[in-house]
Protein backbone atom coordinates (compact mmCIF):
# COMPACT_ATOMS: atom_id res chain seq x y z
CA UNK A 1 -17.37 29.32 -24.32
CA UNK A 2 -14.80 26.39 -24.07
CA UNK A 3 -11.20 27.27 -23.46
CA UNK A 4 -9.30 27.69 -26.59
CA UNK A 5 -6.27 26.12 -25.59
CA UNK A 6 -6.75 22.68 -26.48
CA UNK A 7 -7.60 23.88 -29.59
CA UNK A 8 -4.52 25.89 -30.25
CA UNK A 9 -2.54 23.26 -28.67
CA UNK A 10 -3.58 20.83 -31.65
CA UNK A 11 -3.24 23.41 -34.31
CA UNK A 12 0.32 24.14 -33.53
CA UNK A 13 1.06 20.71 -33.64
CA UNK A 14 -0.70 19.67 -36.88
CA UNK A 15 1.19 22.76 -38.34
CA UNK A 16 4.86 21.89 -36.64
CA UNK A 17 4.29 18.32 -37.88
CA UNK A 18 3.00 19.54 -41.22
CA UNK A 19 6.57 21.52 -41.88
CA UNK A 20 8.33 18.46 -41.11
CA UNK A 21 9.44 19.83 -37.89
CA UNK A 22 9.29 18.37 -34.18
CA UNK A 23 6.35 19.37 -31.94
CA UNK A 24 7.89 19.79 -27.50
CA UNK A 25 5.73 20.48 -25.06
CA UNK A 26 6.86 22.74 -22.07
CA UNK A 27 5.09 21.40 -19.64
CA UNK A 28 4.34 22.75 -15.47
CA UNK A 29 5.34 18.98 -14.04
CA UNK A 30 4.01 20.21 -10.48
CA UNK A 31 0.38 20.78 -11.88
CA UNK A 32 -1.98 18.74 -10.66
CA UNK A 33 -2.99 15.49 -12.88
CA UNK A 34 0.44 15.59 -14.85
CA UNK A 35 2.01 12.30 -15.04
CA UNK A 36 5.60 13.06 -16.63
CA UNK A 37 8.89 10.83 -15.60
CA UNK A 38 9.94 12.61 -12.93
CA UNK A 39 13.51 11.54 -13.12
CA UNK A 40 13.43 14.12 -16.27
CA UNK A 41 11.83 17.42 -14.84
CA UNK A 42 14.01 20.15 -13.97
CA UNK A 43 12.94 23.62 -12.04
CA UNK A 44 9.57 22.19 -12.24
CA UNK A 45 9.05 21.54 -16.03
CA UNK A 46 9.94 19.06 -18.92
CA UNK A 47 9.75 19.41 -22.23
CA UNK A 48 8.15 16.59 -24.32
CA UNK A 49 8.91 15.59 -27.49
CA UNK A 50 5.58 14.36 -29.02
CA UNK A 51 6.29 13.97 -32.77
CA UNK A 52 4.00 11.36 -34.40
CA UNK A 53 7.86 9.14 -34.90
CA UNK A 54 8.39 9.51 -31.18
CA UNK A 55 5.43 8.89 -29.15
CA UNK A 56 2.46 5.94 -29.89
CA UNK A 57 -1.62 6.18 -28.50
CA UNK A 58 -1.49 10.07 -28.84
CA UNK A 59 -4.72 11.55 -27.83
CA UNK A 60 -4.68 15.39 -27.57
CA UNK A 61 -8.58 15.76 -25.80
CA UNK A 62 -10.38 19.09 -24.66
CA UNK A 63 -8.98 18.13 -20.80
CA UNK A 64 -5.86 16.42 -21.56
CA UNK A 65 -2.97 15.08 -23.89
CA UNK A 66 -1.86 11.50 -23.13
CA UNK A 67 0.24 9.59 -24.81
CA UNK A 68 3.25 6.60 -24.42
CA UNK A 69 6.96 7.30 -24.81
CA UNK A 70 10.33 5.99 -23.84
CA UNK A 71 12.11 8.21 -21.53
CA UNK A 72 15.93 6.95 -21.10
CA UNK A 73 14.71 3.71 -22.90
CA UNK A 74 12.12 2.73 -20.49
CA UNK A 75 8.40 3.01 -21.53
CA UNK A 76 5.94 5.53 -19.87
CA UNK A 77 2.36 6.33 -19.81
CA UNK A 78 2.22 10.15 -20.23
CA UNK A 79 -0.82 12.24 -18.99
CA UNK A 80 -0.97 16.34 -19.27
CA UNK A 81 -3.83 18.28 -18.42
CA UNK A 82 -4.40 20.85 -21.44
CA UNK A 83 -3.87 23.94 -18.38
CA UNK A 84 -0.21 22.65 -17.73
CA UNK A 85 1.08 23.25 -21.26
CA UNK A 86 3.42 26.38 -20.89
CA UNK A 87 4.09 26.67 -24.31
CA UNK A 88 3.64 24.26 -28.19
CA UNK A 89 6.76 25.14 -30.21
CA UNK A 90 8.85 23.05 -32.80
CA UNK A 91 12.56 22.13 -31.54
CA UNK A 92 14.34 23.35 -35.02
CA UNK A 93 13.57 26.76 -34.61
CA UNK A 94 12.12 27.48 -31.88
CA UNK A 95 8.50 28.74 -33.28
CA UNK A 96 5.03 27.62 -31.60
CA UNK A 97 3.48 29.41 -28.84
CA UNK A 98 3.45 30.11 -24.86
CA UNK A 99 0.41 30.09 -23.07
CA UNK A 100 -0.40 32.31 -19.52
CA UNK A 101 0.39 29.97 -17.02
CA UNK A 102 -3.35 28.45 -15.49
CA UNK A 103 -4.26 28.71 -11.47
CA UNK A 104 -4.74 25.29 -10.51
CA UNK A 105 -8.56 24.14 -8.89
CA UNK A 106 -8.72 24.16 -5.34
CA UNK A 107 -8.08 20.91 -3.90
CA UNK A 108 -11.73 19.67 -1.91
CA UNK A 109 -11.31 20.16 1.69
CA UNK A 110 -9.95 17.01 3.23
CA UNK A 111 -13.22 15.31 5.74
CA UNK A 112 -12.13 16.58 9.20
CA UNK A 113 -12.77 14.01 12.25
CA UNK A 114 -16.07 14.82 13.05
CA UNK A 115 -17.32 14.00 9.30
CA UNK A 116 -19.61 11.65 8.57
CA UNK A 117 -18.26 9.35 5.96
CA UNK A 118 -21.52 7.73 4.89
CA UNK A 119 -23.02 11.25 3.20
CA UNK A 120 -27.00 10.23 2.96
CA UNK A 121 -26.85 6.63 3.90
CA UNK A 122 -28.98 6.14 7.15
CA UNK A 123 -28.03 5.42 10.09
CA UNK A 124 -26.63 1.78 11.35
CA UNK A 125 -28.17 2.52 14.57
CA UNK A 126 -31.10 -0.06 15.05
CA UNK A 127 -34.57 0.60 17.32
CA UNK A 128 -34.60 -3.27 17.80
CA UNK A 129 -33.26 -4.47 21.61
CA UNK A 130 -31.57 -8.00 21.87
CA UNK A 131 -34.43 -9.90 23.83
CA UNK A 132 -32.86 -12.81 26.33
């Protein structure tokens, strides 16, 4: 089955914005793939305002939310994978929901020195000899 987070993730927020009420995001700003103004995260996290009146291009997908925002008055792009939500909850009064924090993937090994870069190309080695 596909995880049910995005799901709930969009739920909260149609129901936050439906109340009239503004939809954060706590957000892990150390996960990997999150693209938050760093300037603003503190102990790790920020908390994103993404009320329809405060953010344009919102796009809450299966793998990620994205959208663009001004942070301090200067525009940024913001991308959050769906796993680094901590928690959907409207700023009034406090009610949404917090999510288990996700294990990020494993990082692919990095190609030691001995790797061969060109995977199933053939070989640039030639049979042909230079003839003088």
């Amino acid at each position: 089955m596909t995880p049910n987070r995005p799901y709930l993730i969009r739920a909260m927020h149609e129901w936050i914005c439906d109340n009239g009420l503004t939809t954060h995001l706590a957000v892990d700003a150390r996960y990997p793939g999150a693209e938050v103004p760093q300037e603003f995260v503190q102990d790790g996290q920020i908390v994103l305002n993404i009320a329809p009146r405060a953010v344009t291009a919102f796009e809450a997908g299966n793998e990620e939310i994205s959208f663009s925002a001004r942070f301090g008055g200067v525009p940024h792009t913001v991308r959050v994978p769906v796993e680094a939500v901590m928690a959907v909850f409207a700023r009034e009064n406090g009610q949404g929901m917090a999510f288990e924090p996700v294990e990020p993937p494993p990082e692919p090994p990095a190609p030691g020195p001995d790797s061969d870069d060109d995977g199933d190309k053939p070989s640039r080695a030639s049979h042909l000899k230079v003839v003088k």
